[in-house]
Protein backbone atom coordinates (compact mmCIF):
# COMPACT_ATOMS: atom_id res chain seq x y z
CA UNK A 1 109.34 78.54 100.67
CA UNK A 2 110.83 79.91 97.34
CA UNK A 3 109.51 83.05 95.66
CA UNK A 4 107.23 82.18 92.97
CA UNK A 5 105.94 79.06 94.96
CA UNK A 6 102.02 80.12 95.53
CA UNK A 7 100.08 81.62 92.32
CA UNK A 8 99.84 84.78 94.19
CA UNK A 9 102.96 85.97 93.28
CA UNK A 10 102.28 85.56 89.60
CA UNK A 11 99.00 88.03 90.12
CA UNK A 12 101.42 90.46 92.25
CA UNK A 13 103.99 90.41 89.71
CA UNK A 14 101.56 91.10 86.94
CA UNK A 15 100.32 94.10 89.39
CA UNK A 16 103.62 95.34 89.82
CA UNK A 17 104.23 95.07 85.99
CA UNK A 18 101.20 97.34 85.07
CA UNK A 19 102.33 99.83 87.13
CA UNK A 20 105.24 99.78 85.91
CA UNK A 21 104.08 100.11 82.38
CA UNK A 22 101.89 102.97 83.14
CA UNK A 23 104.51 105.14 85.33
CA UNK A 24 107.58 104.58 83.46
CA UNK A 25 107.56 106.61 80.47
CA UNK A 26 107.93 105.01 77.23
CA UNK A 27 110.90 106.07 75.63
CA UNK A 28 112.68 104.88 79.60
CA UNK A 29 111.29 101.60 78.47
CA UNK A 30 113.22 101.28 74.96
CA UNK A 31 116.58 100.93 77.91
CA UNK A 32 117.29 98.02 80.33
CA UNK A 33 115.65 96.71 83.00
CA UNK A 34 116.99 94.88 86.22
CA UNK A 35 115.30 92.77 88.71
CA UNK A 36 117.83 91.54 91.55
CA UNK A 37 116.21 88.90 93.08
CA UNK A 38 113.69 87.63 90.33
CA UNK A 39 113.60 83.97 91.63
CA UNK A 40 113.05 80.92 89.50
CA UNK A 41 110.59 82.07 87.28
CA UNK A 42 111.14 85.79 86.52
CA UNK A 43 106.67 86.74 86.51
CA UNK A 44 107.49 90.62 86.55
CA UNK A 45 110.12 90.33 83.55
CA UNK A 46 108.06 88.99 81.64
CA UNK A 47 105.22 91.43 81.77
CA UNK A 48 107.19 94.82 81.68
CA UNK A 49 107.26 96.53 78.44
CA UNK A 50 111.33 96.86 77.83
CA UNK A 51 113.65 96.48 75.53
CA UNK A 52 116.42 94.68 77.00
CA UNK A 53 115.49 92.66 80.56
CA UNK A 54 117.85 91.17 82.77
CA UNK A 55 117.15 89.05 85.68
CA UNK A 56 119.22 88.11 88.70
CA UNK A 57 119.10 85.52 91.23
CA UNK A 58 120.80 82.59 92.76
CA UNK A 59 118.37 79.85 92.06
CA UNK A 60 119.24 77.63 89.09
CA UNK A 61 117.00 78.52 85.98
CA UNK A 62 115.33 75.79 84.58
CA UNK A 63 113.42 77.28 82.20
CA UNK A 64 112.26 76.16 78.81
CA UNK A 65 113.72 79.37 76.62
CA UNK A 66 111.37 78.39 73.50
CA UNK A 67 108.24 80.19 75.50
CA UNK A 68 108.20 83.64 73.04
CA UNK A 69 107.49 85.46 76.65
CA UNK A 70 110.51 84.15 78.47
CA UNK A 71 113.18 84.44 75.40
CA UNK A 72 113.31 88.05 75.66
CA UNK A 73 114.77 88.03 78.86
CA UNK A 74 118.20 87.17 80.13
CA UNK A 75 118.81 85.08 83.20
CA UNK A 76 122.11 85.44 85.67
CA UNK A 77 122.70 82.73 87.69
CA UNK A 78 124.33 84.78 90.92
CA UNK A 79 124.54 84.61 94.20
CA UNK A 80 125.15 88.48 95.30
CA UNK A 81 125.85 87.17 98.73
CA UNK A 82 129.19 85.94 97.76
């Protein structure tokens, strides 16, 4: 099963997110953030407060780039096991 397949993992990204948010001060948060391994629909990207957002996987992205959430972060199709 992929990452992202069961709704769960939207609420646990959102949780993760939050935290995030509240622990990481805010002038860390004007920088870059990386998540290796985001998976095929980046949930926790799109809920952190950053200025630039990168995400990283292997799976293909076939994401529709118009949603205003989802622009804002930039997708790198990789497989770090090669």
């Amino acid at each position: 099963m992929r990452k992202g397949t069961f709704s769960i993992e939207g609420f646990l990204a959102k949780q993760r997110a939050s935290m995030a948010n509240r622990l990481i001060s805010g002038s860390h948060r004007k920088g870059r953030i990386l998540d290796i391994g985001c998976g095929e629909w980046p949930f926790f990207l799109i809920d952190t407060q950053f200025s630039k957002k990168y995400g990283l996987d292997r799976l293909c992205f076939k994401i529709d780039k118009k949603n205003a959430n989802i622009s804002k972060v930039n997708l790198i199709n990789y497989n770090i096991e090669s």
